[in-house]
C-alpha atoms as a PDB file:
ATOM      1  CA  UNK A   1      -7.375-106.729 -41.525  1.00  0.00           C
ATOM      2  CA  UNK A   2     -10.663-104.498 -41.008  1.00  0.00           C
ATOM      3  CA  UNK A   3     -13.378-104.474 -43.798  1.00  0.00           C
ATOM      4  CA  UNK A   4     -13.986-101.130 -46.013  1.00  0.00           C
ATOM      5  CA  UNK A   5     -17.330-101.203 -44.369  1.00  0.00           C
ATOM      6  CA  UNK A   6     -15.422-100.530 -40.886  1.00  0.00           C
ATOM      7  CA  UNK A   7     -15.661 -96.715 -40.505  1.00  0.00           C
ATOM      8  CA  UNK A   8     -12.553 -94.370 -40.046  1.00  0.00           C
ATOM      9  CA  UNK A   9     -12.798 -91.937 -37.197  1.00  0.00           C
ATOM     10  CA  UNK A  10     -14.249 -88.192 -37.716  1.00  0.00           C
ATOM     11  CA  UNK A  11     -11.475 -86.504 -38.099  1.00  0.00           C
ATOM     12  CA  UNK A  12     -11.782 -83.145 -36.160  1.00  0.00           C
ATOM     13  CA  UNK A  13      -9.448 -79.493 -36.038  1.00  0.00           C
ATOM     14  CA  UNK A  14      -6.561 -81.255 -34.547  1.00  0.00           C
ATOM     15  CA  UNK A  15      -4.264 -79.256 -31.998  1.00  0.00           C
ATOM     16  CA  UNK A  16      -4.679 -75.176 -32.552  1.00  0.00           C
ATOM     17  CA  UNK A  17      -1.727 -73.801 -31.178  1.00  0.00           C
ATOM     18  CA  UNK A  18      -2.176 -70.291 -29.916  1.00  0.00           C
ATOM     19  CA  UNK A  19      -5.676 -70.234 -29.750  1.00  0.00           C
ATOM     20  CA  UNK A  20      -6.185 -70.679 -25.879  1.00  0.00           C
ATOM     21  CA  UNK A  21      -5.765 -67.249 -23.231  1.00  0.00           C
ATOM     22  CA  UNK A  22      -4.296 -69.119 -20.405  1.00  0.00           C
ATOM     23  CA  UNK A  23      -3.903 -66.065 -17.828  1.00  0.00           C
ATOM     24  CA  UNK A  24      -0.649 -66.053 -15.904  1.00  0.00           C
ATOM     25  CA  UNK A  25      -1.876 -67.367 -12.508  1.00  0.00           C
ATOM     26  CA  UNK A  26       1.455 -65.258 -11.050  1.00  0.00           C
ATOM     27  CA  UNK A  27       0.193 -62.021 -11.854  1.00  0.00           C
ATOM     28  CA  UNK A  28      -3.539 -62.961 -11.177  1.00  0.00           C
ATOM     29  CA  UNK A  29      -2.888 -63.629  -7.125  1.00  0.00           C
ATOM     30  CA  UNK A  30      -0.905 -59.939  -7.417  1.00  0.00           C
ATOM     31  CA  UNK A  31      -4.061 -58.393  -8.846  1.00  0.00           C
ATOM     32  CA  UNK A  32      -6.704 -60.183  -6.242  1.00  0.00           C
ATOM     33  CA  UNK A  33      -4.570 -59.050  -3.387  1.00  0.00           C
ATOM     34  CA  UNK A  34      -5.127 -55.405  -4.640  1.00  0.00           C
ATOM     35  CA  UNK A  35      -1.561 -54.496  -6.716  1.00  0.00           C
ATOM     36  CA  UNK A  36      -1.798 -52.483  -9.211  1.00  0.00           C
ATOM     37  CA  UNK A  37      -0.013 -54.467 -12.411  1.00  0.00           C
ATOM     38  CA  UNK A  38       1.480 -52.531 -15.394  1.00  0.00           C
ATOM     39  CA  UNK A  39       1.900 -55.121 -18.451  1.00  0.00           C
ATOM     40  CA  UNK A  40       4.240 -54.204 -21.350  1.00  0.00           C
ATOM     41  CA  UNK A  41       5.734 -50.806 -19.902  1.00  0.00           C
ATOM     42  CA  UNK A  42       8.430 -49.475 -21.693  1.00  0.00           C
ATOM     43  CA  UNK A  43      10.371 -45.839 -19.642  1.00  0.00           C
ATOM     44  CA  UNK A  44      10.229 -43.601 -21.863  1.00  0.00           C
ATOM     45  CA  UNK A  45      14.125 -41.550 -21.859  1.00  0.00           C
ATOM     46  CA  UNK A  46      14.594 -38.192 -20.485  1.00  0.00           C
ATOM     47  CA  UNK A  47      11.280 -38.675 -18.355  1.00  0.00           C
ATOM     48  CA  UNK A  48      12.484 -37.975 -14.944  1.00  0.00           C
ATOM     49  CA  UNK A  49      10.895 -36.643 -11.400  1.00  0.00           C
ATOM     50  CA  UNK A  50      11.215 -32.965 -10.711  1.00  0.00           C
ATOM     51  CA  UNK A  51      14.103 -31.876  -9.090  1.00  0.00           C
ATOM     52  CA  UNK A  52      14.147 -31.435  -5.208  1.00  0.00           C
ATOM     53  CA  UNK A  53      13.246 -28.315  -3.168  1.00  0.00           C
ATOM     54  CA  UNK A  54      16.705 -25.975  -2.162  1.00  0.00           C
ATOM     55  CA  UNK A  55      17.643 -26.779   1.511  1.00  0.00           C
ATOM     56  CA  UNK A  56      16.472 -24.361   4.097  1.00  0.00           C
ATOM     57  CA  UNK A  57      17.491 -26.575   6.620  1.00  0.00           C
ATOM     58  CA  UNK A  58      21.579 -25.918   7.805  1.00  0.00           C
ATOM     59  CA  UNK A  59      22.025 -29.910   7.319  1.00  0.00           C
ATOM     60  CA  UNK A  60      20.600 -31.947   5.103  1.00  0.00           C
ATOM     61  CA  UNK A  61      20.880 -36.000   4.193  1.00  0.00           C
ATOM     62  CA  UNK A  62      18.802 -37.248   1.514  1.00  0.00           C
ATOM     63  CA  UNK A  63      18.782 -40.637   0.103  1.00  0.00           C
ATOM     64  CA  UNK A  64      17.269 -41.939  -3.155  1.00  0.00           C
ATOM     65  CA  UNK A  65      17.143 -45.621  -4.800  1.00  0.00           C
ATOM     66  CA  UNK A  66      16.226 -46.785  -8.146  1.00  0.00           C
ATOM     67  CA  UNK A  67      15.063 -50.647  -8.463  1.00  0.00           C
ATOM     68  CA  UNK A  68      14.474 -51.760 -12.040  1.00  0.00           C
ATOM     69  CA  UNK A  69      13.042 -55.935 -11.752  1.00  0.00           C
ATOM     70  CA  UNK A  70      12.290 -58.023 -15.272  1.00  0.00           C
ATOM     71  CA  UNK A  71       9.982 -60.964 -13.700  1.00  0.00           C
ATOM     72  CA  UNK A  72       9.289 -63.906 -15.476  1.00  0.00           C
ATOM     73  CA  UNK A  73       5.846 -65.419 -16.041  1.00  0.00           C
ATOM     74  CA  UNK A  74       6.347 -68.276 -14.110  1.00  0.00           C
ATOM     75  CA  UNK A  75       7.188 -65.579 -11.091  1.00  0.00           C
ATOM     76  CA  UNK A  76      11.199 -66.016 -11.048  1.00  0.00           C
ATOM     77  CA  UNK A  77      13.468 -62.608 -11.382  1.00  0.00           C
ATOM     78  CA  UNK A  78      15.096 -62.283 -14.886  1.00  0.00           C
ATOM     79  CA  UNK A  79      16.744 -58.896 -13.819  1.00  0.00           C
ATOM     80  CA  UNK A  80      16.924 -57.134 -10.942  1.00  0.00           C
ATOM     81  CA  UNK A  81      18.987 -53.922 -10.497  1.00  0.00           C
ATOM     82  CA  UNK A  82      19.537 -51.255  -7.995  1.00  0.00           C
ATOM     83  CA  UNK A  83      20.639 -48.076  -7.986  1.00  0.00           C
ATOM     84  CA  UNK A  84      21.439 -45.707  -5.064  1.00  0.00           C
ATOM     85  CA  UNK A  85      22.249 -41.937  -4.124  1.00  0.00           C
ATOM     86  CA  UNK A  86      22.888 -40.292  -1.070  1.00  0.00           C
ATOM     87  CA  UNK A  87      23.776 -36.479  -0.813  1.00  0.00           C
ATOM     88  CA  UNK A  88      24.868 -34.418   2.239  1.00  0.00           C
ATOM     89  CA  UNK A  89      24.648 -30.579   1.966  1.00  0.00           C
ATOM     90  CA  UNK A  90      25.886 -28.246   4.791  1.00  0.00           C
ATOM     91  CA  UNK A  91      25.044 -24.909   4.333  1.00  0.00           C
ATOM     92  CA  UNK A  92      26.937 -23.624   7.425  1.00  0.00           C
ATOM     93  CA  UNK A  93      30.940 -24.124   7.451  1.00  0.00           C
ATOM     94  CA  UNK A  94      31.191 -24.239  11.083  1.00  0.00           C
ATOM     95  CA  UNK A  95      28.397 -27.183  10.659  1.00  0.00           C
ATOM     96  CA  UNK A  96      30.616 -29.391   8.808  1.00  0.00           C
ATOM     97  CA  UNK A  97      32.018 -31.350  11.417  1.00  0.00           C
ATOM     98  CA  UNK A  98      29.428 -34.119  12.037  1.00  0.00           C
ATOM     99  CA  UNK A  99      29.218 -37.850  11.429  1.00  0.00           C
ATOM    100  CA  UNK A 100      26.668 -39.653   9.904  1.00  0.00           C
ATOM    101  CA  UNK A 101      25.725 -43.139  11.384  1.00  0.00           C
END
């Protein structure tokens, strides 16, 4: 049984929870190889690109995709969506019979 003259230890802070910035080490290797990272972006509704030049041309094939990704932090996908259009316009009835490979 110790003594009362044996001495307790100092008792310090204990654990802090929350108090460390531990840096995601995911998006860190993105940013030294030169991306550009966006944290906590939200799309705002409506917001939208301009819409596309009228045709000159007598055919015309244009294709468009969307890809909306939710990553995790430890670099796994949460979400990962796309989203696709494609759009033929003739101008020219008698340049309607082609076939698009």
């Amino acid at each position: 049984r110790p003594t009362s003259s044996a001495t307790a230890p100092p008792k310090g802070l204990g654990m802090q929870l929350g108090k460390t910035q531990k840096t995601n080490q995911f998006l860190e290797s993105l940013k030294a190889e030169g991306e550009v990272i966006l944290e906590d972006v939200k799309p705002i509704p409506g917001q939208s690109r301009a819409p596309a030049p009228i045709p000159s041309d007598p055919i015309t094939l244009t294709v468009e995709e969307k890809i909306n990704v939710t990553l995790k932090r430890d670099g796994g996908l949460s979400n990962f969506d796309v989203q696709g259009t494609l759009s033929l316009q003739i101008l020219n009835k008698e340049d309607g019979f082609i076939q698009v490979q």
